[in-house]
PDB file of N, CA and C in Angstrom:
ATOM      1  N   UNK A   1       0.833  -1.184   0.000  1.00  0.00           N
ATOM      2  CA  UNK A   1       0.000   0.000   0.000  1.00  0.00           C
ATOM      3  C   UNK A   1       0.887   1.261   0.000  1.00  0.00           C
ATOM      4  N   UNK A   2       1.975   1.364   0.878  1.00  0.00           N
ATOM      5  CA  UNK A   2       2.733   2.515   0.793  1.00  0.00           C
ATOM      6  C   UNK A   2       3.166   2.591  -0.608  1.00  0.00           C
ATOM      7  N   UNK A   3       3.933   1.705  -1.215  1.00  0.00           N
ATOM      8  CA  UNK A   3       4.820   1.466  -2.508  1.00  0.00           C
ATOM      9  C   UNK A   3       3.333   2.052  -3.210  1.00  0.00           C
ATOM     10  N   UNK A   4       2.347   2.250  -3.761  1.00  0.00           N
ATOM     11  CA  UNK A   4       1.099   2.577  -4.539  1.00  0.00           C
ATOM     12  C   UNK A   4       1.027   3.971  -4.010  1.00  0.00           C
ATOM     13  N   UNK A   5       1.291   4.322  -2.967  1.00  0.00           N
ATOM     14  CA  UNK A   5       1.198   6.060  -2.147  1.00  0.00           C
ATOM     15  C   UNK A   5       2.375   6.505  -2.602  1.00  0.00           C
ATOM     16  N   UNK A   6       3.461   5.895  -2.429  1.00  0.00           N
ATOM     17  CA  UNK A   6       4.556   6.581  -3.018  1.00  0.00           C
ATOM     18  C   UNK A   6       4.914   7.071  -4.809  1.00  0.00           C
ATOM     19  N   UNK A   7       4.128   6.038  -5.610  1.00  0.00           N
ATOM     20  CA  UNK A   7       3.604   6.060  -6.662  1.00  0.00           C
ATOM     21  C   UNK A   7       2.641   7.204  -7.097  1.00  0.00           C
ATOM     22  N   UNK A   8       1.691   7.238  -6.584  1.00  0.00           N
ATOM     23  CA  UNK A   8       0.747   8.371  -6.538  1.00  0.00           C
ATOM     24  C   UNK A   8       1.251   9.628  -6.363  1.00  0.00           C
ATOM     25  N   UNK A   9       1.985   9.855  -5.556  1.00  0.00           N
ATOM     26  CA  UNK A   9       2.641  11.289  -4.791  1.00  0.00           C
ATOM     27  C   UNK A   9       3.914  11.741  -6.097  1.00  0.00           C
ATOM     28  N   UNK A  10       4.486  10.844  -6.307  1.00  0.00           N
ATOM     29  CA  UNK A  10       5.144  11.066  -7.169  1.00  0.00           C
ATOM     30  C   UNK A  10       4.572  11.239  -8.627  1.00  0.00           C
ATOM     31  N   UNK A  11       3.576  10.856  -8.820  1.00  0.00           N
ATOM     32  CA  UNK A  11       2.764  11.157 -10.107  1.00  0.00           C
ATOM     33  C   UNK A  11       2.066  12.576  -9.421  1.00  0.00           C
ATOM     34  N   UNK A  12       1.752  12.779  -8.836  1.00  0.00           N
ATOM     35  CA  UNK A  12       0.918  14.330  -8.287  1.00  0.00           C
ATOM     36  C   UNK A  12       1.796  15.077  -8.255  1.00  0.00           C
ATOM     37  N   UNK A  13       3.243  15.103  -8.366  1.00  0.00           N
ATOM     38  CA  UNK A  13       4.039  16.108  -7.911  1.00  0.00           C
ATOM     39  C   UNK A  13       5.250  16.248  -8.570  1.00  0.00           C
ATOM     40  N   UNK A  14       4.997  15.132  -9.536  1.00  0.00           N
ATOM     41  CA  UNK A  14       6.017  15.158 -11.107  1.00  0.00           C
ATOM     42  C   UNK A  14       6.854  14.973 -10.901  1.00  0.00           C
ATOM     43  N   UNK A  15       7.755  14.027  -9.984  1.00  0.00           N
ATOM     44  CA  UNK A  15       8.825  13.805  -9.581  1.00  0.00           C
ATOM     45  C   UNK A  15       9.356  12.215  -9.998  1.00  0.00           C
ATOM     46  N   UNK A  16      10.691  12.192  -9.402  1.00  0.00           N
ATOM     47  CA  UNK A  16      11.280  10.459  -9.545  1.00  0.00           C
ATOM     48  C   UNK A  16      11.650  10.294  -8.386  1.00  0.00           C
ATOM     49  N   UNK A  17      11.795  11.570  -7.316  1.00  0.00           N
ATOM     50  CA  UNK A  17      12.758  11.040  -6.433  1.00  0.00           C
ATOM     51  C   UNK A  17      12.163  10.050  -5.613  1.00  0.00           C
ATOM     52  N   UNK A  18      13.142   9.075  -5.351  1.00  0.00           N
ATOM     53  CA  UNK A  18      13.180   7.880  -4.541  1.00  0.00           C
ATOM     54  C   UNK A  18      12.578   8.198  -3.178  1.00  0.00           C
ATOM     55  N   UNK A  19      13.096   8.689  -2.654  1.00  0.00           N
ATOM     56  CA  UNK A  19      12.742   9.294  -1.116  1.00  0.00           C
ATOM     57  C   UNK A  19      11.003  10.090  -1.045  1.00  0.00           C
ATOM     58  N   UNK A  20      10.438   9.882  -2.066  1.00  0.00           N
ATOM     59  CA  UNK A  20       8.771  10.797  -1.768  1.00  0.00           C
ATOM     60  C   UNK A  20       8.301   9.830  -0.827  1.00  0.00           C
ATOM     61  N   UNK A  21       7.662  10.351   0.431  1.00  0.00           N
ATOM     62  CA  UNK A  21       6.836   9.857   1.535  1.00  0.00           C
ATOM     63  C   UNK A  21       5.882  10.247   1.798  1.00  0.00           C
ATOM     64  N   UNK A  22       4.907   9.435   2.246  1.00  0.00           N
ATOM     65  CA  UNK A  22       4.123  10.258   2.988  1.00  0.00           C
ATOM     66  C   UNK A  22       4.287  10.391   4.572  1.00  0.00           C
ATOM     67  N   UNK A  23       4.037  11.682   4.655  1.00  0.00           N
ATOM     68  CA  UNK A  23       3.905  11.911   6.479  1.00  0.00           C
ATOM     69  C   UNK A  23       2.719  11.954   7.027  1.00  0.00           C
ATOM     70  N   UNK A  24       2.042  11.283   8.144  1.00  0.00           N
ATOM     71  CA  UNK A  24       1.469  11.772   8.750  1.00  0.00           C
ATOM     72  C   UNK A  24       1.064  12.575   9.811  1.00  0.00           C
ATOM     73  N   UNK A  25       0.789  13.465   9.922  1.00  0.00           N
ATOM     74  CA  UNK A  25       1.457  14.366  10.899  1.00  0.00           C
ATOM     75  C   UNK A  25       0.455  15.928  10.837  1.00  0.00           C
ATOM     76  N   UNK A  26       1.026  16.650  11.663  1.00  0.00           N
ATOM     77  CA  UNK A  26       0.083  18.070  11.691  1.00  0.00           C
ATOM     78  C   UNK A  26       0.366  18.896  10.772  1.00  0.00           C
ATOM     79  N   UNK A  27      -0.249  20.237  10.508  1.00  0.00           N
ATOM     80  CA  UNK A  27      -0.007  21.484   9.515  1.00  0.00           C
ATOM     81  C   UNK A  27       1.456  21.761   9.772  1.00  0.00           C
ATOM     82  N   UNK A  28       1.896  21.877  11.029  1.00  0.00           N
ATOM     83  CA  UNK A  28       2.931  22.568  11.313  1.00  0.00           C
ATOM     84  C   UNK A  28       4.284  21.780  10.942  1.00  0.00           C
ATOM     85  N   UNK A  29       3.915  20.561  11.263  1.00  0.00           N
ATOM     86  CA  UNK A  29       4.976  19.523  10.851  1.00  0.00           C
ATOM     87  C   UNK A  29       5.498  19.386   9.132  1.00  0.00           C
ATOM     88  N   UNK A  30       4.241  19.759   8.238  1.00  0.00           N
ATOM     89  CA  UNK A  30       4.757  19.746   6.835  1.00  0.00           C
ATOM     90  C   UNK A  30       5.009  21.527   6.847  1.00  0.00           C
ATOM     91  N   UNK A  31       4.765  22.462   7.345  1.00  0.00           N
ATOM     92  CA  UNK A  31       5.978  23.903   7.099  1.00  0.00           C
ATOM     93  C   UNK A  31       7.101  23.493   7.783  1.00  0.00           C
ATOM     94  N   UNK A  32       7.150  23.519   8.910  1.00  0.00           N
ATOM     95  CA  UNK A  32       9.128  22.637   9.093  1.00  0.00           C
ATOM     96  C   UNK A  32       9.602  21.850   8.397  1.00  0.00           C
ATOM     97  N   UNK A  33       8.865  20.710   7.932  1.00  0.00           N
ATOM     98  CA  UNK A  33       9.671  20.523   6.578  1.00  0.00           C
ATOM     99  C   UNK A  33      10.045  21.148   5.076  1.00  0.00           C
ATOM    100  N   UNK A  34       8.907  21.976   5.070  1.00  0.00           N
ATOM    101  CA  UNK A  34       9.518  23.072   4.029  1.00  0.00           C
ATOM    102  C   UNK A  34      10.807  23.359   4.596  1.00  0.00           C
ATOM    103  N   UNK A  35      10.744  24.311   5.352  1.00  0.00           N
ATOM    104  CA  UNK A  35      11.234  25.401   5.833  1.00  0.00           C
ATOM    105  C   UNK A  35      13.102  24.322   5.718  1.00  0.00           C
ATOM    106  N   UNK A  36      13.182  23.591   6.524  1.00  0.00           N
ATOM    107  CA  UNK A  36      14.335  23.060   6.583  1.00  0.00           C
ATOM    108  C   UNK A  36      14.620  22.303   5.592  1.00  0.00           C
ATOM    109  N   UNK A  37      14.071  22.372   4.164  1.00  0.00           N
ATOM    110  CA  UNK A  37      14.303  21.667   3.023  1.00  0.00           C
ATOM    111  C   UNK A  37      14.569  22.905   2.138  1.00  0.00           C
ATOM    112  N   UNK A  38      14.611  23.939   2.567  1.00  0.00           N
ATOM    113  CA  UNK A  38      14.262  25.320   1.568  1.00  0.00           C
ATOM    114  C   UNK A  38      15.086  26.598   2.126  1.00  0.00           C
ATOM    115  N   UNK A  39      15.180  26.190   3.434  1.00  0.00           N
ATOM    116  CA  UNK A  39      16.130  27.534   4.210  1.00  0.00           C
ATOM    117  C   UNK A  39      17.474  27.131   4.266  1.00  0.00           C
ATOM    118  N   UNK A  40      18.166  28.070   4.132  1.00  0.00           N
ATOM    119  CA  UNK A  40      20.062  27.790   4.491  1.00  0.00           C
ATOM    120  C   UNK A  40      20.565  28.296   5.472  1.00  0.00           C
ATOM    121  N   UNK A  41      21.337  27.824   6.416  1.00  0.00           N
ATOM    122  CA  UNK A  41      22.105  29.374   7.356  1.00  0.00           C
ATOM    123  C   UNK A  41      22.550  30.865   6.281  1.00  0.00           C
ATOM    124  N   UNK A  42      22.261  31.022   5.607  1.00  0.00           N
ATOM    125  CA  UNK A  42      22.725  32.078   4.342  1.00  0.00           C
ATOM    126  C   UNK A  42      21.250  32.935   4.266  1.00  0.00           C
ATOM    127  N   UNK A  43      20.137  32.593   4.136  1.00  0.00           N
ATOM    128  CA  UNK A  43      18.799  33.486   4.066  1.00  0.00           C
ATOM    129  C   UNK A  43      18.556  33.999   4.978  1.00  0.00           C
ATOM    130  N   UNK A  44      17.822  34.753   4.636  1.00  0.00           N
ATOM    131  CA  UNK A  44      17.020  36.023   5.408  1.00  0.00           C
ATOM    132  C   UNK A  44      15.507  35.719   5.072  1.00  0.00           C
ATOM    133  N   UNK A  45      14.825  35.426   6.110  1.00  0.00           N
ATOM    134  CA  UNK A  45      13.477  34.846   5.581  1.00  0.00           C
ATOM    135  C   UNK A  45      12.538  35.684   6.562  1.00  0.00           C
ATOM    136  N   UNK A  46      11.393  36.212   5.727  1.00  0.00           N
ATOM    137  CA  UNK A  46      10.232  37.170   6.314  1.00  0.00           C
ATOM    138  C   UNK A  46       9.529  36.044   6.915  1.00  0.00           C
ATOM    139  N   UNK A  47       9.034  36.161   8.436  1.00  0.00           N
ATOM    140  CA  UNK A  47       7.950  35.679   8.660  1.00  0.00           C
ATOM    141  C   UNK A  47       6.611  36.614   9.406  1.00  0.00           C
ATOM    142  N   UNK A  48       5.633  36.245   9.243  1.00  0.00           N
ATOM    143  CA  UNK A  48       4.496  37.386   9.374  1.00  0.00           C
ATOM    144  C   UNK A  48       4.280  36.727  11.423  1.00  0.00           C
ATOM    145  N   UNK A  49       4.197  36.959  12.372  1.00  0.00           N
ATOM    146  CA  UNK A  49       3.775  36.473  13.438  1.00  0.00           C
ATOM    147  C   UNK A  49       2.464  37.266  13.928  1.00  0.00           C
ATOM    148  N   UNK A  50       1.179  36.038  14.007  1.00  0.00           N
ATOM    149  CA  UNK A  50       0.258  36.565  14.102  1.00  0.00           C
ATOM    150  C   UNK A  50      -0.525  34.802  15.011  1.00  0.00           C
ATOM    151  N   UNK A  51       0.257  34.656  16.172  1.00  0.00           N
ATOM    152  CA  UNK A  51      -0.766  33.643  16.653  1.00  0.00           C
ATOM    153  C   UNK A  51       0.937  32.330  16.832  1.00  0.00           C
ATOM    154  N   UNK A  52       0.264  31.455  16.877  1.00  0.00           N
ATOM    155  CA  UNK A  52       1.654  30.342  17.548  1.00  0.00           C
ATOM    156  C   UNK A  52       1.829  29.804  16.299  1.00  0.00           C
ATOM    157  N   UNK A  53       1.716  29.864  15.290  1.00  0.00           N
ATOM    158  CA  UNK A  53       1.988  29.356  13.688  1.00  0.00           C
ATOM    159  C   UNK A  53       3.394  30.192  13.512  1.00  0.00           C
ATOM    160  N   UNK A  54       3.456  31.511  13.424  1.00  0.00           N
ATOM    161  CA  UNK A  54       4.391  32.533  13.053  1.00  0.00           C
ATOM    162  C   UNK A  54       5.337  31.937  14.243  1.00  0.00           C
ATOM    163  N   UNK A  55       4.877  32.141  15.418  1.00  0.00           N
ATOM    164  CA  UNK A  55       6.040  31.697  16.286  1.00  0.00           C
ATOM    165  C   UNK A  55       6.662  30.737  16.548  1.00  0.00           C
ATOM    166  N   UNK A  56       6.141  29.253  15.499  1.00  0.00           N
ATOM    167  CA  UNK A  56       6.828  28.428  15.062  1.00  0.00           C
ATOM    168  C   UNK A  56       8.069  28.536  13.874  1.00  0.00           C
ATOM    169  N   UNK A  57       7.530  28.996  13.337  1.00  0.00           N
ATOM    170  CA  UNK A  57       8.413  29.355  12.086  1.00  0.00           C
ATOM    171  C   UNK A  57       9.192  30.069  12.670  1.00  0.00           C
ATOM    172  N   UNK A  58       9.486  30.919  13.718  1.00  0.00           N
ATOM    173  CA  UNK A  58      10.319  31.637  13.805  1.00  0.00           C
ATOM    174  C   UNK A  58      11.367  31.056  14.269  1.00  0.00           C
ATOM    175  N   UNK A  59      10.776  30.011  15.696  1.00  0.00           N
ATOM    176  CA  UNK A  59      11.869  29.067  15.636  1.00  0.00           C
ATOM    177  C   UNK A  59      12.424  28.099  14.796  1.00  0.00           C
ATOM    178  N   UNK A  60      11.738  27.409  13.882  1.00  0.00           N
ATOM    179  CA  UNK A  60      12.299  27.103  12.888  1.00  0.00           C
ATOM    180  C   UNK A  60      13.525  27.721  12.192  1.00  0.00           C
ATOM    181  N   UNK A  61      13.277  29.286  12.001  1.00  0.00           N
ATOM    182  CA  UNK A  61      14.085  29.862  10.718  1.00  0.00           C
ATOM    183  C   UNK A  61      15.525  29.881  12.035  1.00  0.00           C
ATOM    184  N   UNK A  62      15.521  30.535  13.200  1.00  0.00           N
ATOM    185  CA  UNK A  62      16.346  30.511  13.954  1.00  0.00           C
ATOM    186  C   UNK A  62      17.530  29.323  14.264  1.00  0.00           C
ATOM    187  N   UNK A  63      16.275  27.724  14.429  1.00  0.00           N
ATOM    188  CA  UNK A  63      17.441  26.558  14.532  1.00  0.00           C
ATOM    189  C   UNK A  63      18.071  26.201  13.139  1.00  0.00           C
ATOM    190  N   UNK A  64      17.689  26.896  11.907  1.00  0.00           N
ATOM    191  CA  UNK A  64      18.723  26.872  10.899  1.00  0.00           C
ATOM    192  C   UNK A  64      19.732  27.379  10.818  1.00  0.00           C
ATOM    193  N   UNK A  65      19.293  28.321  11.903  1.00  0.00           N
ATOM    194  CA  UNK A  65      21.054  29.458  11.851  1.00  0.00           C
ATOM    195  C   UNK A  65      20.868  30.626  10.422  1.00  0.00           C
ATOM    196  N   UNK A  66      19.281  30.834  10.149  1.00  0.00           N
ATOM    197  CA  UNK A  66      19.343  31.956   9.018  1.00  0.00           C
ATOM    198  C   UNK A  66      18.908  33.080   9.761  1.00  0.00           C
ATOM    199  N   UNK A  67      18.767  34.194   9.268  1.00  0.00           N
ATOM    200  CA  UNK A  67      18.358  35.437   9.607  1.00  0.00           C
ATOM    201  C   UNK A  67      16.939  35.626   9.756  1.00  0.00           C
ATOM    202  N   UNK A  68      15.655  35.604  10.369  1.00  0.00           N
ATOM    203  CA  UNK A  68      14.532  35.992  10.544  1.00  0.00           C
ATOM    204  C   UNK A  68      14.076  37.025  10.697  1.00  0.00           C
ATOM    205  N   UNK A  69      13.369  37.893  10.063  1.00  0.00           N
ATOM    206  CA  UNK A  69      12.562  39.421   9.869  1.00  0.00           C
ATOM    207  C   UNK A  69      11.436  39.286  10.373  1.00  0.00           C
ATOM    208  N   UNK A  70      11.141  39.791  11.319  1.00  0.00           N
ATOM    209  CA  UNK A  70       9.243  39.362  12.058  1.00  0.00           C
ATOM    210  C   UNK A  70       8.194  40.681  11.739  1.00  0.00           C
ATOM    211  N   UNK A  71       7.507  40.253  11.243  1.00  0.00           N
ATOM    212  CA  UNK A  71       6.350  41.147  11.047  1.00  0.00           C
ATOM    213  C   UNK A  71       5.328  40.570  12.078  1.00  0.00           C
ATOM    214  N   UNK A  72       5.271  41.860  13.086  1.00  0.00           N
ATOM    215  CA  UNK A  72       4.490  41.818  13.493  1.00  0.00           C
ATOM    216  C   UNK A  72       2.830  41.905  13.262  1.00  0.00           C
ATOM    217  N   UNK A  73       1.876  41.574  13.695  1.00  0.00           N
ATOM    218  CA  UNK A  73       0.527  42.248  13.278  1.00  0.00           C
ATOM    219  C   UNK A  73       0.218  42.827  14.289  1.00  0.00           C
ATOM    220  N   UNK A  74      -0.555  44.161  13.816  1.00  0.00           N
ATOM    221  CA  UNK A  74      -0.824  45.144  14.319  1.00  0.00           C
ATOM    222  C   UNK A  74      -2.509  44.739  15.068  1.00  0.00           C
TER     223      UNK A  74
END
């Protein structure tokens, strides 16, 4: 069943790579994986903080060792 999910995902997302998974897991868990698949210690990354979502990401962008810009909401 996985090997047919991994199949699928990789047809939805136009890829070959070997490694496509699925996760199961929360909202927040697939932006940390962005985030640490996409951030470098080298970026400077905007995040908007508006609630404990933003203030995840912030730690996120931080344990990469990149630069974080916080927008606050007013």
């Amino acid at each position: 069943m996985m090997d047919e999910v991994k199949l699928l995902l990789q047809y939805a997302f136009q890829t070959e790579n070997a490694f496509t998974i699925a996760v199961s897991a929360p909202c927040s868990a697939g932006m940390e994986a962005c985030f640490v698949n996409l951030v470098t210690p080298q970026d400077t990354v905007i995040v908007c903080r508006n609630g404990v979502f933003g203030a995840r990401m912030i730690d996120n962008v931080n344990r990469i060792g990149a630069k974080v810009v916080v927008v606050d909401s007013a």
